[in-house]
N, C-alpha and C. Protein backbone atom coordinates (compact mmCIF):
# COMPACT_ATOMS: atom_id res chain seq x y z
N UNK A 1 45.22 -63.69 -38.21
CA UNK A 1 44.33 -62.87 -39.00
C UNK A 1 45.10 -62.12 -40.07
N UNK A 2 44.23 -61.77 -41.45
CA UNK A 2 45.10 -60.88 -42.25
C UNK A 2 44.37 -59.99 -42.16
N UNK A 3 45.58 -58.57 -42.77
CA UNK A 3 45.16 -57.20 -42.28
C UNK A 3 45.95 -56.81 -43.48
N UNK A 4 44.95 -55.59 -44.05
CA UNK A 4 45.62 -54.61 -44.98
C UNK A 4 46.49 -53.65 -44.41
N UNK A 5 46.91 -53.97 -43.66
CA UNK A 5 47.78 -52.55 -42.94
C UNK A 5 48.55 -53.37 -41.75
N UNK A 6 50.23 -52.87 -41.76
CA UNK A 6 51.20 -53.80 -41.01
C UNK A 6 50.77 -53.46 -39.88
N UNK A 7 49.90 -54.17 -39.19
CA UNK A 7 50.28 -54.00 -37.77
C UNK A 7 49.68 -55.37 -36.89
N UNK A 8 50.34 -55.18 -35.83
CA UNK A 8 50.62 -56.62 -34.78
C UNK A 8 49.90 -56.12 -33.61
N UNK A 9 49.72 -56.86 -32.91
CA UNK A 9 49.02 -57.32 -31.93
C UNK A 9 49.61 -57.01 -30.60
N UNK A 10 49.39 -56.17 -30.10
CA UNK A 10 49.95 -56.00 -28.68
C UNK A 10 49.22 -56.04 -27.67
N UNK A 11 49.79 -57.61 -27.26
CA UNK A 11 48.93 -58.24 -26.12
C UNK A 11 49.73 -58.27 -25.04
N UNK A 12 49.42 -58.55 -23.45
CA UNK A 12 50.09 -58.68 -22.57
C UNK A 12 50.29 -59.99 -22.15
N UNK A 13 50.62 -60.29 -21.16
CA UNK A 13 50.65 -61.80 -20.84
C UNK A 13 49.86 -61.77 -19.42
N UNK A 14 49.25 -62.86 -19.28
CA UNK A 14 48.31 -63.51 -18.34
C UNK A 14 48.58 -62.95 -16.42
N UNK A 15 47.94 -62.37 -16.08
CA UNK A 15 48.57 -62.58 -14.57
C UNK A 15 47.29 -62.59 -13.94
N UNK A 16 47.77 -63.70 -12.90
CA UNK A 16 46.35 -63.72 -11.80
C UNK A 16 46.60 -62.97 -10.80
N UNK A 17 45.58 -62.11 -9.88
CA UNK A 17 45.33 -61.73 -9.43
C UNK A 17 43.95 -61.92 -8.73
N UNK A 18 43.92 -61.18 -7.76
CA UNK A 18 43.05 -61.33 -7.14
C UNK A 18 41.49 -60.94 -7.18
N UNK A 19 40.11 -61.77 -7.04
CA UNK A 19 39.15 -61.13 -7.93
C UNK A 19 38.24 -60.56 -6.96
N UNK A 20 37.02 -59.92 -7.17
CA UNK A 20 35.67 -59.50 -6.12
C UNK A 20 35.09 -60.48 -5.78
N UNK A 21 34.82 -60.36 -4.12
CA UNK A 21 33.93 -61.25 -3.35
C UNK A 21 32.76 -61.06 -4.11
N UNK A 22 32.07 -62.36 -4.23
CA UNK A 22 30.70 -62.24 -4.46
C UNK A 22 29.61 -61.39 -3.77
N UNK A 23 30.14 -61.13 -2.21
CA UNK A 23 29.79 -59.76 -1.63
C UNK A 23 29.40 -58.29 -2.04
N UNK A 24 30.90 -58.69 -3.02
CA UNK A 24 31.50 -56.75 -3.17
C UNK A 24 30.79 -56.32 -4.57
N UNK A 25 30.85 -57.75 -5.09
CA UNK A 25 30.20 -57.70 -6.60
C UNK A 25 28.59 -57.10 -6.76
N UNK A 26 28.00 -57.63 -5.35
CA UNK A 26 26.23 -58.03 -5.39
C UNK A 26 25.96 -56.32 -4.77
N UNK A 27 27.09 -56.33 -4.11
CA UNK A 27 26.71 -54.64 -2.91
C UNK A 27 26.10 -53.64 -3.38
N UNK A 28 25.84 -53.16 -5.19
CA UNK A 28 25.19 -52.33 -5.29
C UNK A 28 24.37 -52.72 -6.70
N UNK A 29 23.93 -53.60 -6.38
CA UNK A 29 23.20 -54.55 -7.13
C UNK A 29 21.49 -54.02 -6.71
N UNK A 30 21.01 -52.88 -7.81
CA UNK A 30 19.76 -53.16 -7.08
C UNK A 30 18.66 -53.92 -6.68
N UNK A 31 18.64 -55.24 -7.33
CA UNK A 31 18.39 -56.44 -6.78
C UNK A 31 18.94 -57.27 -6.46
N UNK A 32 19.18 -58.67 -5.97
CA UNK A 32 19.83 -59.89 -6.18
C UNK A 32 19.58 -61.04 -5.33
N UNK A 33 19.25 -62.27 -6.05
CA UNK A 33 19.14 -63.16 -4.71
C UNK A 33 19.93 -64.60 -4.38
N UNK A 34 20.50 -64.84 -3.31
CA UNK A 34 21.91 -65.22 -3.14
C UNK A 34 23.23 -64.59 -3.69
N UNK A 35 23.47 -65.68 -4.89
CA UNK A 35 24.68 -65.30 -5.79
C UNK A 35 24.43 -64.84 -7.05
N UNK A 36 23.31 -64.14 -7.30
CA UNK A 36 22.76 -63.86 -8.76
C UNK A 36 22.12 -62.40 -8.61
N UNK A 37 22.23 -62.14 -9.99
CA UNK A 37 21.58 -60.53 -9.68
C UNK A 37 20.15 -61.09 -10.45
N UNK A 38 18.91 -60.21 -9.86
CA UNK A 38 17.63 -60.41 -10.68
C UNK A 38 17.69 -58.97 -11.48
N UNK A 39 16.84 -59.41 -12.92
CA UNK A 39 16.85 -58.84 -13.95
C UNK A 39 14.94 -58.64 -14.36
N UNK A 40 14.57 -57.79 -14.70
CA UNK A 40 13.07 -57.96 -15.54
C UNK A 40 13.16 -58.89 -16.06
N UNK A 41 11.98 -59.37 -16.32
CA UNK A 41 11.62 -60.91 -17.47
C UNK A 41 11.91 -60.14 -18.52
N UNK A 42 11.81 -60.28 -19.56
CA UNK A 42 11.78 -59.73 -21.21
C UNK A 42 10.91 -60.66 -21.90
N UNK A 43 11.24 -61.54 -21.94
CA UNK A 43 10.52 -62.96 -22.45
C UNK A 43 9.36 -63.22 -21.93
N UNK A 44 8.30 -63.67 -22.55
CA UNK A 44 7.46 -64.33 -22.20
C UNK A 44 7.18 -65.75 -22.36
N UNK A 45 7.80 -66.17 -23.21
CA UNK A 45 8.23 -67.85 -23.44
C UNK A 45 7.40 -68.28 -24.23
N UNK A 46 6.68 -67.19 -24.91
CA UNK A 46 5.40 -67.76 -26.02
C UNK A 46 6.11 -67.52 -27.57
N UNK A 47 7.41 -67.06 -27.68
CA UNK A 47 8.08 -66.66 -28.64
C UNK A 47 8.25 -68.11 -29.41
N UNK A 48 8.67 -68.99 -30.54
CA UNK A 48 8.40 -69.80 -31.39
C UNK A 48 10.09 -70.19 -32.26
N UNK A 49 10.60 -69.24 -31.69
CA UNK A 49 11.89 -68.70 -33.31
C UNK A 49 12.75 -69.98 -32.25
């Protein structure tokens, strides 16, 4: 990328670690069913665009 002003990028480097059970993730989920959280519809599917 160019930039009007000297400066660089200070990134880290990659480390894996360890992630959340799908458990720990859902636990205060105020809905969810199985492995998914439920959300309101928004859509009605009559939209055109």
């Amino acid at each position: 990328l160019a930039h009007c002003l000297a400066i660089t990028n200070c990134l880290r480097d990659d480390v894996v670690k360890e992630s959340l059970t799908v458990e720990k993730v859902l636990a205060n989920a105020p809905e969810h069913d199985e492995e998914f959280f439920l959300v309101p519809k928004i859509f009605d599917g009559s939209s055109s665009a």
